[in-house]
N, C-alpha and C. Protein backbone atom coordinates (compact mmCIF):
# COMPACT_ATOMS: atom_id res chain seq x y z
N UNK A 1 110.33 193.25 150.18
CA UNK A 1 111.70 192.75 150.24
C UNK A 1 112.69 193.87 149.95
N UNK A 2 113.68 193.83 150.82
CA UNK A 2 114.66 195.06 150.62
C UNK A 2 115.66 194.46 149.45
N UNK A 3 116.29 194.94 148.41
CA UNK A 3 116.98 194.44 147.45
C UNK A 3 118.16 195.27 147.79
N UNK A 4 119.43 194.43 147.52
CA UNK A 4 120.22 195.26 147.53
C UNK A 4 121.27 195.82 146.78
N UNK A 5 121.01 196.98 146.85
CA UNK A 5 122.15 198.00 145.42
C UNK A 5 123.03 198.59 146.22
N UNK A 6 124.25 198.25 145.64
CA UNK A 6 125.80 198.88 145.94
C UNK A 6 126.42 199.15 144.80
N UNK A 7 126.69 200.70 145.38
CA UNK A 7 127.43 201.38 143.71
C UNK A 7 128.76 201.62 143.92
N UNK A 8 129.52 200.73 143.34
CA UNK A 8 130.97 201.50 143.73
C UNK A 8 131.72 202.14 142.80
N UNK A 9 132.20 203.24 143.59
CA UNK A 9 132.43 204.70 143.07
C UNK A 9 133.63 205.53 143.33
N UNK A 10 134.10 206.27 142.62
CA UNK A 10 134.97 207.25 143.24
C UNK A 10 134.22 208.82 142.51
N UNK A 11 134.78 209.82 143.88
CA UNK A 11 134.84 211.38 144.04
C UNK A 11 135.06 212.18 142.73
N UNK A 12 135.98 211.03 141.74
CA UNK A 12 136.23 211.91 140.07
C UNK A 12 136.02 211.63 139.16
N UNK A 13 135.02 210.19 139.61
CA UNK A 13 134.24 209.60 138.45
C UNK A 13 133.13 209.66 137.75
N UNK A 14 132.95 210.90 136.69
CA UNK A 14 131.44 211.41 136.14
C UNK A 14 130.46 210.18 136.25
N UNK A 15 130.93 209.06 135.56
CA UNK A 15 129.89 208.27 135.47
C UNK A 15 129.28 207.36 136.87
N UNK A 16 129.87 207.83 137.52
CA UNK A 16 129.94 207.30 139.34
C UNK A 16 128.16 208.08 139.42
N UNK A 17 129.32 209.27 139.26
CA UNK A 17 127.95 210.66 139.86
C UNK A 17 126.56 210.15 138.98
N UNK A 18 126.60 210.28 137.94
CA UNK A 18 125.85 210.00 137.06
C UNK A 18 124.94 208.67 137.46
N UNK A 19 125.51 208.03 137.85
CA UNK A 19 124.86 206.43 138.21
C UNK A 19 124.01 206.76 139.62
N UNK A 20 125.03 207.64 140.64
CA UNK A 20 124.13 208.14 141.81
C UNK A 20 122.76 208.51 141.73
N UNK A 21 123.00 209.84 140.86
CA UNK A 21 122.22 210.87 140.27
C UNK A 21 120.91 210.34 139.88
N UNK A 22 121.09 209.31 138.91
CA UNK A 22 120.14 208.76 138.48
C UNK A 22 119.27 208.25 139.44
N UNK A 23 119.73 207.35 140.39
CA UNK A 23 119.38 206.47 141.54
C UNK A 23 118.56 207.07 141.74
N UNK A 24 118.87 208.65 142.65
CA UNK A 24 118.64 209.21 143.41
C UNK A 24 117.13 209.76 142.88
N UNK A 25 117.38 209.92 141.58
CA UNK A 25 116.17 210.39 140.55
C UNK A 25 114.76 209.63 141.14
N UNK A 26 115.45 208.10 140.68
CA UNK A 26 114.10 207.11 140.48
C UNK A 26 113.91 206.94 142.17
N UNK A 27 114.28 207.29 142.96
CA UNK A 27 113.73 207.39 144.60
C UNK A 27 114.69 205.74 144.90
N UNK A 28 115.51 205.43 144.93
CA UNK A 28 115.80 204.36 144.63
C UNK A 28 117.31 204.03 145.37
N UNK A 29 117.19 203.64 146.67
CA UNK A 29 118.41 203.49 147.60
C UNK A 29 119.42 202.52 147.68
N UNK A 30 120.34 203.19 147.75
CA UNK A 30 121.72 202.49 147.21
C UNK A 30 122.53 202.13 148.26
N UNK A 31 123.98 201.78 148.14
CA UNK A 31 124.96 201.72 149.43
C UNK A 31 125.98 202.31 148.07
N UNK A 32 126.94 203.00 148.83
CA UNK A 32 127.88 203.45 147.91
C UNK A 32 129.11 203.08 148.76
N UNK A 33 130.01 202.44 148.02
CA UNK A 33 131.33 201.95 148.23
C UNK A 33 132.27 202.85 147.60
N UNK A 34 133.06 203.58 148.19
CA UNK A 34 134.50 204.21 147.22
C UNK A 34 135.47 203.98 147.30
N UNK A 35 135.82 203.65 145.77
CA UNK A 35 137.21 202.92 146.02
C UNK A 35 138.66 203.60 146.24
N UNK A 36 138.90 204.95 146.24
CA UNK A 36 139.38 205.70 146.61
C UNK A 36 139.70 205.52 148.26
N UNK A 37 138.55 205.74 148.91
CA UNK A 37 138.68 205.57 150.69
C UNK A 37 138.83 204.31 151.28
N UNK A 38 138.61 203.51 150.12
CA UNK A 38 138.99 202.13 150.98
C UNK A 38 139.35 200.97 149.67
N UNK A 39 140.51 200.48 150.02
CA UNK A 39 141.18 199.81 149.18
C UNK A 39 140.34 198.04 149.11
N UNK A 40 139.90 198.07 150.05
CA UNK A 40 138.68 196.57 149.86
C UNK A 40 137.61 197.17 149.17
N UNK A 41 137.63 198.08 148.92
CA UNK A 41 135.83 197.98 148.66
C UNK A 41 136.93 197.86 146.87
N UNK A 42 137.37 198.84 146.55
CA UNK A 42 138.31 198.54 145.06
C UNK A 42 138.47 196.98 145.02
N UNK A 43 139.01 196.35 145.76
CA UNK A 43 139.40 194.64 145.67
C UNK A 43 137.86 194.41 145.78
N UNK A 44 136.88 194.64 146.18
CA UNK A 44 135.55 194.00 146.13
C UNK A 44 135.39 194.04 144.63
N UNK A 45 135.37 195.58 144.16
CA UNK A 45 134.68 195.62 142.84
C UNK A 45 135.35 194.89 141.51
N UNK A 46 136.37 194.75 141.97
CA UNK A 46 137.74 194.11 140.66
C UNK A 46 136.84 192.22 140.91
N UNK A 47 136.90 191.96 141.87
CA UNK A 47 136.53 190.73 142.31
C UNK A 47 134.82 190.32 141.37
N UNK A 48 134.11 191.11 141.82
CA UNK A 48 132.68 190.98 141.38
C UNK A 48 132.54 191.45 140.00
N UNK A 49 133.48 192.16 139.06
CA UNK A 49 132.96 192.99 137.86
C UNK A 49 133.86 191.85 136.88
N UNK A 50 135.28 191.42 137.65
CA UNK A 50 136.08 191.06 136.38
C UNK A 50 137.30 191.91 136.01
N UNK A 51 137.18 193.37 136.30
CA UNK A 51 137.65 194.21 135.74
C UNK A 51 137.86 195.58 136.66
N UNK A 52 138.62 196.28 136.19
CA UNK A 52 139.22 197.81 137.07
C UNK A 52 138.51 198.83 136.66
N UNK A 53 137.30 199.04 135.93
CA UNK A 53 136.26 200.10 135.43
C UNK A 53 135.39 200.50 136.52
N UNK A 54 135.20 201.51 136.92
CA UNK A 54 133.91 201.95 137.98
C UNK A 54 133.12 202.87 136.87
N UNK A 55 131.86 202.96 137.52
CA UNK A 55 130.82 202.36 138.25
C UNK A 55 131.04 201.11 138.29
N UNK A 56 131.37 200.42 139.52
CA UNK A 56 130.31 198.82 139.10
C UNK A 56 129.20 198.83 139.94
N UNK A 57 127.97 198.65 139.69
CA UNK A 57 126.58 198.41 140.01
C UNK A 57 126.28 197.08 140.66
N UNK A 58 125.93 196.80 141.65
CA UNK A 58 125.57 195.63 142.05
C UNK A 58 123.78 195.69 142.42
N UNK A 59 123.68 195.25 141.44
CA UNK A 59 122.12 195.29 142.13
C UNK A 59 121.43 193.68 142.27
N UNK A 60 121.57 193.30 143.87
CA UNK A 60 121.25 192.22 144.26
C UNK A 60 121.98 190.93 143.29
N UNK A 61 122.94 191.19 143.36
CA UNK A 61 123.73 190.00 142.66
C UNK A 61 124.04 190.47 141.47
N UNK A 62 123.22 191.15 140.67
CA UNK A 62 123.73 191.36 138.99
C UNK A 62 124.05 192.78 138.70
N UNK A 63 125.52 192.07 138.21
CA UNK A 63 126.90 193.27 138.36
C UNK A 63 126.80 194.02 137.39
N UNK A 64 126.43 195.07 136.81
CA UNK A 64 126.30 196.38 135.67
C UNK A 64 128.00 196.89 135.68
N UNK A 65 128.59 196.92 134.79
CA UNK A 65 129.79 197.77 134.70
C UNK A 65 129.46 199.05 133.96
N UNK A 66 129.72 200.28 134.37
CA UNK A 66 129.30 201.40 134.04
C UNK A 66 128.52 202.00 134.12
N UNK A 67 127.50 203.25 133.52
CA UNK A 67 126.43 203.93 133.77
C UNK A 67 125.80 203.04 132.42
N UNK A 68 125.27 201.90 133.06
CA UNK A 68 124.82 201.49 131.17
C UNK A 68 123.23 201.43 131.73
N UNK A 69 122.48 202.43 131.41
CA UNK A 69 120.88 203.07 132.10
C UNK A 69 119.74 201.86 131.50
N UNK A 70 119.60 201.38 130.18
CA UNK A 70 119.27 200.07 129.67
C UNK A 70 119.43 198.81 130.51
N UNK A 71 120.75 199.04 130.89
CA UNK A 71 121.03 197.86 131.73
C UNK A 71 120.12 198.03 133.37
N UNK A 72 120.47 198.95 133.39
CA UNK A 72 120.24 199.69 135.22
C UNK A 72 118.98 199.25 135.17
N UNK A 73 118.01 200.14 134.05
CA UNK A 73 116.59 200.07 134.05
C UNK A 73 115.57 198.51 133.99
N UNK A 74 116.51 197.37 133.16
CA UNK A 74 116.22 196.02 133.20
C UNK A 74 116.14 195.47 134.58
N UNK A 75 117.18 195.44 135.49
CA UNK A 75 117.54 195.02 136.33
C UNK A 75 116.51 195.75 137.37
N UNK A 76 116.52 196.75 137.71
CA UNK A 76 115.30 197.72 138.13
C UNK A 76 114.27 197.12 138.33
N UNK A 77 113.84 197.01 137.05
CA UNK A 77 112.42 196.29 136.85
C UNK A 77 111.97 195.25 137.67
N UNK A 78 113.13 194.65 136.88
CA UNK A 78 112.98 192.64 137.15
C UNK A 78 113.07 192.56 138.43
N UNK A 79 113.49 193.22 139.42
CA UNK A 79 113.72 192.96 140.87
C UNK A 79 112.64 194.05 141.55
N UNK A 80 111.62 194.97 140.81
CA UNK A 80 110.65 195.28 141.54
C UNK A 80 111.01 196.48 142.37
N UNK A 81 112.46 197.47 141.94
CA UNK A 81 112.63 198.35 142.27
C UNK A 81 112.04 199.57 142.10
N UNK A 82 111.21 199.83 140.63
CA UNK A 82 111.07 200.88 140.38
C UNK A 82 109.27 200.75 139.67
């Protein structure tokens, strides 16, 4: 089953990169949204998080706000990503 992770991000956000980075680590494929280049994908993430903080993490429905790696790594799991 393909699960799906969308990270939305901007170009000057360490913890953006950081959240990539990581991804990218655990072999682990993402969709990246920036909210910078497109003003819906920003109204997506305000919509789904609650809040104006990026990273927001979507991994298959359950929304992570930030680089929170505990969190990342739970969610990971439980859905058979890693």
């Amino acid at each position: 089953m393909d699960s799906k992770i969308t990270i939305y991000s901007a170009d000057w956000c360490a913890f953006c990169h950081a959240a990539k980075d990581y991804m990218d680590k655990l072999g682990v494929k993402y969709t990246e949204k920036n909210v910078e280049e497109d003003v819906a994908f920003a109204q997506e993430a305000v919509q789904k998080s609650g809040q104006t903080g990026i990273p927001v993490i979507d991994i298959d429905g359950k929304v992570i706000i930030g680089f929170d790696r505990p969190k990342i790594d739970t969610e990971l799991k439980a859905k058979k990503l890693v």
